[in-house]
Protein backbone atom coordinates (compact mmCIF):
# COMPACT_ATOMS: atom_id res chain seq x y z
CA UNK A 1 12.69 -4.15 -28.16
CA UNK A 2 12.46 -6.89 -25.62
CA UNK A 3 8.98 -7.80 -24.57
CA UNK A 4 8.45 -9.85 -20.89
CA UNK A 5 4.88 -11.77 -19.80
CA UNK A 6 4.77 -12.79 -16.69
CA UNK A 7 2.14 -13.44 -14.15
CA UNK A 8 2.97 -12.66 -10.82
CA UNK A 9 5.31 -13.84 -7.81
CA UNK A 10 4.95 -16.39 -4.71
CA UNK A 11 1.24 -15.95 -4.28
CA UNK A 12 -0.03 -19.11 -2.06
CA UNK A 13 -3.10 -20.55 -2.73
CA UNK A 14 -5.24 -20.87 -5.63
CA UNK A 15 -7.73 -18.73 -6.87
CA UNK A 16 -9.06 -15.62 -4.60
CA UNK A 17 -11.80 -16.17 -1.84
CA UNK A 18 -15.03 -16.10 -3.07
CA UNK A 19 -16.05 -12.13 -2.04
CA UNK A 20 -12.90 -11.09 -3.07
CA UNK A 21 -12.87 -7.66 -4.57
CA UNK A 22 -10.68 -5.92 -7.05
CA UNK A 23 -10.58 -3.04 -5.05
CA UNK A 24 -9.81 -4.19 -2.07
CA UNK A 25 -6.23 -6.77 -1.07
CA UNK A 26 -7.35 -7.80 1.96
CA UNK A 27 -9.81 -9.81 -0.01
CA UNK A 28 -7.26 -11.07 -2.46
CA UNK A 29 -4.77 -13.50 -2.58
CA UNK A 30 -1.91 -11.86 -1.90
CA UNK A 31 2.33 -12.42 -2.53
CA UNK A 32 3.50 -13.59 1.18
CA UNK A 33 6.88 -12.46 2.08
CA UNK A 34 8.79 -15.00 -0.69
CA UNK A 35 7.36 -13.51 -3.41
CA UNK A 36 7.86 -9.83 -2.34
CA UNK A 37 11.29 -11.19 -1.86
CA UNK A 38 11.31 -12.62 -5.16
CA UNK A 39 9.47 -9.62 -7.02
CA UNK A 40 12.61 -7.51 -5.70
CA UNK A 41 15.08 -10.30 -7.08
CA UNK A 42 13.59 -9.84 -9.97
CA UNK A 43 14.01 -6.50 -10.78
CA UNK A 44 17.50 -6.57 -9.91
CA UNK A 45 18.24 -8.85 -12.18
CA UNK A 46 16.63 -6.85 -14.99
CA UNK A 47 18.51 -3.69 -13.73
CA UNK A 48 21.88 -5.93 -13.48
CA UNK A 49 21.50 -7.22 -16.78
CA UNK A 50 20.71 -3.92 -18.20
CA UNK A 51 17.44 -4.67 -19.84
CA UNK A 52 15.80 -1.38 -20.74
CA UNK A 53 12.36 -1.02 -19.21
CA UNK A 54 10.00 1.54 -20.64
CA UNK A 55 6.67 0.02 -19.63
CA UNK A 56 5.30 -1.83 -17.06
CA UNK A 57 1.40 -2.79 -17.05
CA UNK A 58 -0.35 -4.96 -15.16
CA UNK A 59 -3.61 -6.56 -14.22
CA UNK A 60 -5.60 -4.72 -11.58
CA UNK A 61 -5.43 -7.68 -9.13
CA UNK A 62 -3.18 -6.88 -6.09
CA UNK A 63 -0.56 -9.64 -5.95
CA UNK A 64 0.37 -8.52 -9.85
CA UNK A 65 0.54 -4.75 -8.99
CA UNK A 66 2.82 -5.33 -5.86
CA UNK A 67 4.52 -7.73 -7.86
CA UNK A 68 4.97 -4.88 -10.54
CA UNK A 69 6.07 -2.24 -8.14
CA UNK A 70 8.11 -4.28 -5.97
CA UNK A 71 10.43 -4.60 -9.16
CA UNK A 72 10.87 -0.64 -9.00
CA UNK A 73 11.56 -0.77 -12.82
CA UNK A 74 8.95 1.87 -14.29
CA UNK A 75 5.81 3.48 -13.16
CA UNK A 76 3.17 0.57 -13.12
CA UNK A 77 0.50 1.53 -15.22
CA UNK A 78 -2.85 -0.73 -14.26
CA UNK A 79 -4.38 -2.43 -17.68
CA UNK A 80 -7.88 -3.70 -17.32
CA UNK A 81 -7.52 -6.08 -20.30
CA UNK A 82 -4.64 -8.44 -18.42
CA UNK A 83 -7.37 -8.72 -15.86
CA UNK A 84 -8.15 -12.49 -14.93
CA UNK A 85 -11.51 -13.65 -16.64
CA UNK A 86 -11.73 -17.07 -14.91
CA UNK A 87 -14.57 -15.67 -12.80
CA UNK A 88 -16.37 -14.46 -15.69
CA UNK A 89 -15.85 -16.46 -19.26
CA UNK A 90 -18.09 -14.06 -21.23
CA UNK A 91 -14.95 -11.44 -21.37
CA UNK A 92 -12.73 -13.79 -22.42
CA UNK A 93 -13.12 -13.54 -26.08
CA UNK A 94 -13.18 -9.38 -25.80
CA UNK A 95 -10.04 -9.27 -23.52
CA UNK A 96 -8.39 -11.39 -25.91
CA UNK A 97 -9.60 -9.38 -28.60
CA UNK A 98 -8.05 -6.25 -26.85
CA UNK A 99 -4.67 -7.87 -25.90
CA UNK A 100 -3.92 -8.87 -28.69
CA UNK A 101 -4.94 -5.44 -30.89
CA UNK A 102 -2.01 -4.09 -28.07
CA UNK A 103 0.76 -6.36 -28.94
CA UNK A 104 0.08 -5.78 -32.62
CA UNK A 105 0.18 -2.04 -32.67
CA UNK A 106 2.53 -1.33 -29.83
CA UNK A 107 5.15 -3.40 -32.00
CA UNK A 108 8.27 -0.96 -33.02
């Protein structure tokens, strides 16, 4: 089973404004029209290549989710624990934790 990691598209900018919400884009940094662009290229190279998809997660933030969608390969399943903990270091080791419990037990 193939396994891909990858973060999001074309996103400009750094970081998220600083009353950002994760419930709401229009505080986010968000993919501009490249990396919608690109997020599409990207799933049609999966589907041209064949690669089987049977999952897709992704962090709650909105430029990952579009980014997720936009590649039309599964239904994109939000997963709390890919969830950015640069604004708040005291989840890091937990999140961690919790990824990496995932990978080991969702190996075939």
């Amino acid at each position: 089973m193939v396994r891909c990691v990858f973060r999001h598209a074309r996103a400009p900018g750094t970081g998220d404004p600083p009353a950002f919400r994760i419930d709401d884009c229009s505080t986010q940094r968000n993919l501009d029209a490249a990396g919608q662009q690109q997020s599409q290229q990207l799933g049609e190279t999966f589907r041209q290549r064949q690669i089987p998809v049977a999952r897709v997660l992704s962090s709650q933030w909105c430029r990952s989710l579009d980014t997720a969608r936009l590649m039309d390969l599964a239904p994109v399943e939000p997963f709390p624990v890919l969830n950015s903990f640069f604004g708040d270091r005291t989840t890091e080791p937990q999140q961690t934790r919790a990824l990496q419990q995932f990978i080991l037990f969702s190996l075939d």
